[in-house]
N, C-alpha and C. Protein backbone atom coordinates (compact mmCIF):
# COMPACT_ATOMS: atom_id res chain seq x y z
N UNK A 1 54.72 82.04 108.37
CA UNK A 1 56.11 81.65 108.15
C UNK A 1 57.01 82.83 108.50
N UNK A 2 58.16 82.72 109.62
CA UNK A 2 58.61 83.94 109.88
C UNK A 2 59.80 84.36 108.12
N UNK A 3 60.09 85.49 108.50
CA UNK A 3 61.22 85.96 107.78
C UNK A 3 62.67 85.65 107.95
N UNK A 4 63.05 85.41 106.99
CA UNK A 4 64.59 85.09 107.20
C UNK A 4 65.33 86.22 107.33
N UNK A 5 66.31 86.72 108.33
CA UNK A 5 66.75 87.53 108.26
C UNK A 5 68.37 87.45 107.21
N UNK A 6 68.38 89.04 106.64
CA UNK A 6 69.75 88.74 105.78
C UNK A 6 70.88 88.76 106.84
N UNK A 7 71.73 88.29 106.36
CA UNK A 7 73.30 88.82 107.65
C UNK A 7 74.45 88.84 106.60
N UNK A 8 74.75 89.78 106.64
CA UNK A 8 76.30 90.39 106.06
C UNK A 8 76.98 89.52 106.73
N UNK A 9 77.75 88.65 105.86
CA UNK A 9 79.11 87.91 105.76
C UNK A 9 80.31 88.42 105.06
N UNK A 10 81.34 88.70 105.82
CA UNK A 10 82.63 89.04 105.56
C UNK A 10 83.19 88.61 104.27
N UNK A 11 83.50 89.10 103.31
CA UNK A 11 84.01 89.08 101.89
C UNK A 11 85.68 88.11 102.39
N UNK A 12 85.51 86.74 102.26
CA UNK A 12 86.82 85.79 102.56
C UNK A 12 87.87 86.47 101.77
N UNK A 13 89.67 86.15 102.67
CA UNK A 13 90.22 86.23 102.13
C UNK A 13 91.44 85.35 101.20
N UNK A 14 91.24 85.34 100.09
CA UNK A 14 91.69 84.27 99.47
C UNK A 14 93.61 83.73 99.95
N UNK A 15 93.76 82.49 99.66
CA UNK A 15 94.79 81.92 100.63
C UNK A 15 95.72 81.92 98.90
N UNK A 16 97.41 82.18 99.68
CA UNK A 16 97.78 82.31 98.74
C UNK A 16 98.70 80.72 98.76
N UNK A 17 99.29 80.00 97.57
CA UNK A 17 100.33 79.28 97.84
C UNK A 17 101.27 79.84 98.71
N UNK A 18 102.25 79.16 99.80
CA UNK A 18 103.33 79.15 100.47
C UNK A 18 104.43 80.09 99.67
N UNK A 19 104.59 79.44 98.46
CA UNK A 19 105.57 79.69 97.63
C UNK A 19 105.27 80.79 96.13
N UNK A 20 104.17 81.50 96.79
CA UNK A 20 103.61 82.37 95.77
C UNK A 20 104.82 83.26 95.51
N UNK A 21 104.83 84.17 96.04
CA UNK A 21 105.83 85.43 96.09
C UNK A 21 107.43 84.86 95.03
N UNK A 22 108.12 83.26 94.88
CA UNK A 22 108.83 83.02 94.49
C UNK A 22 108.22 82.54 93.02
N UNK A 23 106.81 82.46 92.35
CA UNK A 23 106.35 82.26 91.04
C UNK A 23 107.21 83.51 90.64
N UNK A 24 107.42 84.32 90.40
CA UNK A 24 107.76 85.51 89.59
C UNK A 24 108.03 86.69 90.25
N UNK A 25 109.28 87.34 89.91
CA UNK A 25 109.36 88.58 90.63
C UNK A 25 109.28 89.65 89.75
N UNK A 26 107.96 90.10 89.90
CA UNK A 26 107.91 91.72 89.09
C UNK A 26 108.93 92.52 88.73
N UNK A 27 109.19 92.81 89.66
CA UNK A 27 110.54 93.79 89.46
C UNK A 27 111.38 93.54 88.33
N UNK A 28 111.79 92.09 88.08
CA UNK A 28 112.53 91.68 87.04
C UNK A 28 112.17 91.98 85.74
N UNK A 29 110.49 92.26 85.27
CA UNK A 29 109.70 92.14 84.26
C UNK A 29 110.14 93.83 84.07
N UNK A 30 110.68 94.06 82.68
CA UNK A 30 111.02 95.60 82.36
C UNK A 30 109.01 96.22 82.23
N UNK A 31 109.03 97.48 82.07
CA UNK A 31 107.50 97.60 81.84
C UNK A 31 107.85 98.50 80.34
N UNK A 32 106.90 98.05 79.27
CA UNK A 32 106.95 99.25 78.40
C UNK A 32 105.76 99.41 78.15
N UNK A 33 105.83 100.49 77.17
CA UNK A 33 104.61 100.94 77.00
C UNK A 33 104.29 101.59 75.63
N UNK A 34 104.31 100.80 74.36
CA UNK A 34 104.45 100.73 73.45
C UNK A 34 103.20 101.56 72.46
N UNK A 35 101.78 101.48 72.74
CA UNK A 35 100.92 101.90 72.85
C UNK A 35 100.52 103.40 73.18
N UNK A 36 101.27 103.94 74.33
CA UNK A 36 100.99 104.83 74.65
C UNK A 36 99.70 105.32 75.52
N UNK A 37 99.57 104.13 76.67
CA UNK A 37 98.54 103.66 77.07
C UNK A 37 98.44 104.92 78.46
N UNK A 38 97.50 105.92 78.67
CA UNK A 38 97.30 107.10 79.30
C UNK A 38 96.77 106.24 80.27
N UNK A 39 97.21 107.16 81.59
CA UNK A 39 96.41 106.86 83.24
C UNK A 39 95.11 107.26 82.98
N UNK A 40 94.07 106.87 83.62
CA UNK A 40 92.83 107.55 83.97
C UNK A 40 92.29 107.21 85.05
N UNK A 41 91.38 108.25 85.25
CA UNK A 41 90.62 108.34 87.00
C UNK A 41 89.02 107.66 86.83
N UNK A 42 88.90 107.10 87.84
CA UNK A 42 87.51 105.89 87.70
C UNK A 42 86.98 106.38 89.17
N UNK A 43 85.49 106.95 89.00
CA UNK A 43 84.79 106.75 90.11
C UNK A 43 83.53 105.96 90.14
N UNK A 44 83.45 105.31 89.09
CA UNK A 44 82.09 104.50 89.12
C UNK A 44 82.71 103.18 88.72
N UNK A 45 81.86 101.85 88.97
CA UNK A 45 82.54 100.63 88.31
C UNK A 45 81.60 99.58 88.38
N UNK A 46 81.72 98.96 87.08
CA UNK A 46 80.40 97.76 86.74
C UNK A 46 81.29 96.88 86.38
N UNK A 47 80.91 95.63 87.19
CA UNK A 47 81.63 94.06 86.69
C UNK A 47 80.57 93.23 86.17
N UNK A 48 80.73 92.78 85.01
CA UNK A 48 79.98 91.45 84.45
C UNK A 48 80.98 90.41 84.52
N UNK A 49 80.51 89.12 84.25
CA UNK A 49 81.13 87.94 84.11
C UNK A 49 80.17 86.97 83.44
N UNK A 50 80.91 86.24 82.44
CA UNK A 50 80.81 85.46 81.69
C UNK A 50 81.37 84.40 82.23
N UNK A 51 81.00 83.00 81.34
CA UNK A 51 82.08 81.70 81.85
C UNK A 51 83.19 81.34 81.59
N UNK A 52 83.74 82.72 80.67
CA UNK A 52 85.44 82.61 80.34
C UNK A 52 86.08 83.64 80.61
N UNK A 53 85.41 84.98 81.13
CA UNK A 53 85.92 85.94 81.40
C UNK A 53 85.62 86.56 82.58
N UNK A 54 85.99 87.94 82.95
CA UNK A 54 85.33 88.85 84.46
C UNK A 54 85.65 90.29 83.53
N UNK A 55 84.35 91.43 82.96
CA UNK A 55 84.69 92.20 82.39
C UNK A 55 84.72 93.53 83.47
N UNK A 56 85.27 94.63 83.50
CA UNK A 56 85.10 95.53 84.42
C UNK A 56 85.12 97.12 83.65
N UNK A 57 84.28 97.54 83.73
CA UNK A 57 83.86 98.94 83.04
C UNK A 57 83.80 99.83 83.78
N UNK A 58 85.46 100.33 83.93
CA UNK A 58 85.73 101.91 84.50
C UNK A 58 85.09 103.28 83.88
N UNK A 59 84.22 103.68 84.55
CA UNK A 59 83.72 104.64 84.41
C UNK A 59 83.96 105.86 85.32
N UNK A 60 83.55 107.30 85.16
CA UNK A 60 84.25 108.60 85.73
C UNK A 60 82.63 109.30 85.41
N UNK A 61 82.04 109.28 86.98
CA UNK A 61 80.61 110.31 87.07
C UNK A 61 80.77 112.07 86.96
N UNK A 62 80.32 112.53 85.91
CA UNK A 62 80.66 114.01 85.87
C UNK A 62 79.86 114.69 85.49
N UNK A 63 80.00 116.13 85.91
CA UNK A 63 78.85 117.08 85.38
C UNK A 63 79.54 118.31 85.42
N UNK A 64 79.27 119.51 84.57
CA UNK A 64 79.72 120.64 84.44
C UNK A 64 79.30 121.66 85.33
N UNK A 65 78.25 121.02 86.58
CA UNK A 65 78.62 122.57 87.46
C UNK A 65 77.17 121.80 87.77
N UNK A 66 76.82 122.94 89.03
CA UNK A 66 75.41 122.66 89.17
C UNK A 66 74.26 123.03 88.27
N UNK A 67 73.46 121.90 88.39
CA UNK A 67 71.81 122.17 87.64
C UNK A 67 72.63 121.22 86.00
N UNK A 68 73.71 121.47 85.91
CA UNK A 68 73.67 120.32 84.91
C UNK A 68 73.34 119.36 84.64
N UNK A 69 73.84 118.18 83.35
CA UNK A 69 73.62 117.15 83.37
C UNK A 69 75.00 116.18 83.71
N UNK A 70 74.69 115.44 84.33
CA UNK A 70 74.98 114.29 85.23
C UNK A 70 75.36 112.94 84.03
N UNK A 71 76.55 112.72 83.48
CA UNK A 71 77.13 111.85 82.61
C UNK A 71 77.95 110.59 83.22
N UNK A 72 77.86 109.41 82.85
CA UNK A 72 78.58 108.61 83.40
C UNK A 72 79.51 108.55 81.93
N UNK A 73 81.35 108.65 82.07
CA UNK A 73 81.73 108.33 80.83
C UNK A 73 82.80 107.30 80.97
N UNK A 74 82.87 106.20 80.03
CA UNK A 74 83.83 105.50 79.91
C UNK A 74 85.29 105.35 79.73
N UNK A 75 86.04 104.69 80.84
CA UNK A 75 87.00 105.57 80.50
C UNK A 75 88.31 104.40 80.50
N UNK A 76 87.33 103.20 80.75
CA UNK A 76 88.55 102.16 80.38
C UNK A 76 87.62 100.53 80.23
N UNK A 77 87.90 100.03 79.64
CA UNK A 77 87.05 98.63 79.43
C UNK A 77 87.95 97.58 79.79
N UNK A 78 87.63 96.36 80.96
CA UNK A 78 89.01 95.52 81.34
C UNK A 78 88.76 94.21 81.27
N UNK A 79 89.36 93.45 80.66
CA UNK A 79 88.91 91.82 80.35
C UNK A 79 89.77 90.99 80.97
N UNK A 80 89.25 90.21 81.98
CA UNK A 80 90.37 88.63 82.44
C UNK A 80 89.79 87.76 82.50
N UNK A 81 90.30 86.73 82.76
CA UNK A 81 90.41 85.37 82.97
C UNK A 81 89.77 85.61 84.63
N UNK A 82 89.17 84.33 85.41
CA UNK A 82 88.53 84.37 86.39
C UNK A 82 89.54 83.99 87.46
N UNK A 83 91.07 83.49 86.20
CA UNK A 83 91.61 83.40 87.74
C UNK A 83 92.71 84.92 87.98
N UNK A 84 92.95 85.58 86.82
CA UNK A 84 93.47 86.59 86.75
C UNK A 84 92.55 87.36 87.75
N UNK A 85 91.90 87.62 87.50
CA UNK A 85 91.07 88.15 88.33
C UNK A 85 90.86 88.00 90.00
N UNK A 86 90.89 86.49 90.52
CA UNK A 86 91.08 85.88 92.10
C UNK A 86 92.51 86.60 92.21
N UNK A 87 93.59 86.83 91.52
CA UNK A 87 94.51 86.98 91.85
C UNK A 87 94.79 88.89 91.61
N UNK A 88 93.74 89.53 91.53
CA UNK A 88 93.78 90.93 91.02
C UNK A 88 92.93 91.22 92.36
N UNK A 89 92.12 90.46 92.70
CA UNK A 89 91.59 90.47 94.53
C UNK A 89 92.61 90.38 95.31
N UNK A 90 93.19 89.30 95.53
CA UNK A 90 94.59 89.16 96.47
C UNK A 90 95.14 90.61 96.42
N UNK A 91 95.50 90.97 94.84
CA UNK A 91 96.27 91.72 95.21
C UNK A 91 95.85 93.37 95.45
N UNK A 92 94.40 93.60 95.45
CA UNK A 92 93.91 94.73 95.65
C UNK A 92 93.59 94.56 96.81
N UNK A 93 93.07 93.55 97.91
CA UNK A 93 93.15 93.33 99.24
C UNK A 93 94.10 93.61 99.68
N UNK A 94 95.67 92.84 99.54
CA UNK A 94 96.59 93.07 100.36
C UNK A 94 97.39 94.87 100.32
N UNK A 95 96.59 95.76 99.38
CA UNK A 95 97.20 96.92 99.32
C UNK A 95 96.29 97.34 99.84
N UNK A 96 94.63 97.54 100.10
CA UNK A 96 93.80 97.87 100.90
C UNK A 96 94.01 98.00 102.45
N UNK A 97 94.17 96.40 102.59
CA UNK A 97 94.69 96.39 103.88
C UNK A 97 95.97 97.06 104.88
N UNK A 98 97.27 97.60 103.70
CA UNK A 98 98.54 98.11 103.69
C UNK A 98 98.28 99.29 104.08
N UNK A 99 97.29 99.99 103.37
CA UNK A 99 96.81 101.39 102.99
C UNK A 99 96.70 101.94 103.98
N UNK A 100 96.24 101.56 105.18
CA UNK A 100 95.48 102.46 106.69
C UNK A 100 97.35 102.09 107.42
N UNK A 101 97.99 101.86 107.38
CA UNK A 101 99.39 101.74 108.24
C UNK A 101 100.04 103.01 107.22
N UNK A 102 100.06 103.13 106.31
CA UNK A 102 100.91 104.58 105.46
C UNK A 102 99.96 106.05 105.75
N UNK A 103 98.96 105.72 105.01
CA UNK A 103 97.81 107.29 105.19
C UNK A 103 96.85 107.21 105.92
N UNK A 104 96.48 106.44 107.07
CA UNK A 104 95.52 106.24 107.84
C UNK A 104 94.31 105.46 107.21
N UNK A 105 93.32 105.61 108.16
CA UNK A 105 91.84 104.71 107.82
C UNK A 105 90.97 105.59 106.61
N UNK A 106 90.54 104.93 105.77
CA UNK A 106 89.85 105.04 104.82
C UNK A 106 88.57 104.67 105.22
N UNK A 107 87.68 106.29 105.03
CA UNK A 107 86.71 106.35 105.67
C UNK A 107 85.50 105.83 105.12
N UNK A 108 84.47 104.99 105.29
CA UNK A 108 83.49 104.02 104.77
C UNK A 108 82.74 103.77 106.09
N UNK A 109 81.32 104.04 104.96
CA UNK A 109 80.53 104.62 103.93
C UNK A 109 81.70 106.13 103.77
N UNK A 110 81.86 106.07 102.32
CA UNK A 110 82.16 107.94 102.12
C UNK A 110 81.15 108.67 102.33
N UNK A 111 82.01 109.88 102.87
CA UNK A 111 80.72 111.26 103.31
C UNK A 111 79.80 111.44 101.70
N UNK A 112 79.12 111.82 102.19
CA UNK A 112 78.13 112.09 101.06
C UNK A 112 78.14 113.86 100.86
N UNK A 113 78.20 113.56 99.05
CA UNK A 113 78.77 115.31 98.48
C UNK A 113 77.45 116.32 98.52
N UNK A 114 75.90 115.49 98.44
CA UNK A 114 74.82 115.82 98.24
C UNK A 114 74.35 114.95 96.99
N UNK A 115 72.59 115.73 97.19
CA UNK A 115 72.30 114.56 96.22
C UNK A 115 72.37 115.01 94.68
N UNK A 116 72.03 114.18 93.59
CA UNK A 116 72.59 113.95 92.37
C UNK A 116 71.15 114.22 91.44
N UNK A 117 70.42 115.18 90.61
CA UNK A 117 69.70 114.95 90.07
C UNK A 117 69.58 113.70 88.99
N UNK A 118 68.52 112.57 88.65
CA UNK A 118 68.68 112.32 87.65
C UNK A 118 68.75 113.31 85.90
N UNK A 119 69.36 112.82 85.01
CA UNK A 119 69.11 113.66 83.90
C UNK A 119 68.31 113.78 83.12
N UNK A 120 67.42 114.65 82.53
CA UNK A 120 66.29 114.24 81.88
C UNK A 120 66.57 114.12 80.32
N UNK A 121 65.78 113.72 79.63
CA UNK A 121 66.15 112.76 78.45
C UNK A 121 65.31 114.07 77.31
């Protein structure tokens, strides 16, 4: 029986209503920030999904120098809705795509820094 070969298919891009852009205009929405809710930097990222949610666990890979240990730490936990989410694609696509016309092409695969010991326990 031969092998099936895999083939990379293009990640679709989702179609928006005609009249999207006139649902709501951001700009109008004041932003506060009541909480005191801090920026943080994410270089690692795990999505689960459930049948009522899409969870996403920003994480930040770090280590104190070489020969250290190698920590993944948490640094933000994110919960939506599945369609919040189709619509958090749209809108991380259409700034992806924006991105190479302001600061050029974003280079992929990233260069590689070297390799990473695992940590021992």
């Amino acid at each position: 029986m031969p092998k099936k070969a895999l083939v990379k298919k293009p990640v679709p891009r989702l179609a928006l209503p005609s009249d999207f852009t006139q649902l709501i205009e951001l700009k109008d929405i004041p932003v506060v920030n009541p909480n005191n809710v801090q920026s943080v930097y994410t270089n690692s990222i795990s999505v689960m999904n459930g049948q009522f949610d899409i969870r996403m666990l920003f994480n930040e890979i770090v280590s104190e120098g070489t020969g250290k240990p190698v920590e993944s730490v948490l640094r933000a936990n994110v919960t939506m809705t599945p369609a919040h989410a189709k619509a958090f694609v749209i809108a991380l696509g259409t700034a992806l795509d924006q991105y190479p016309t302001v600061f050029g092409e974003i280079p992929w695969p990233p260069k590689k820094q070297g390799l990473v010991k695992p940590r021992s326990k």
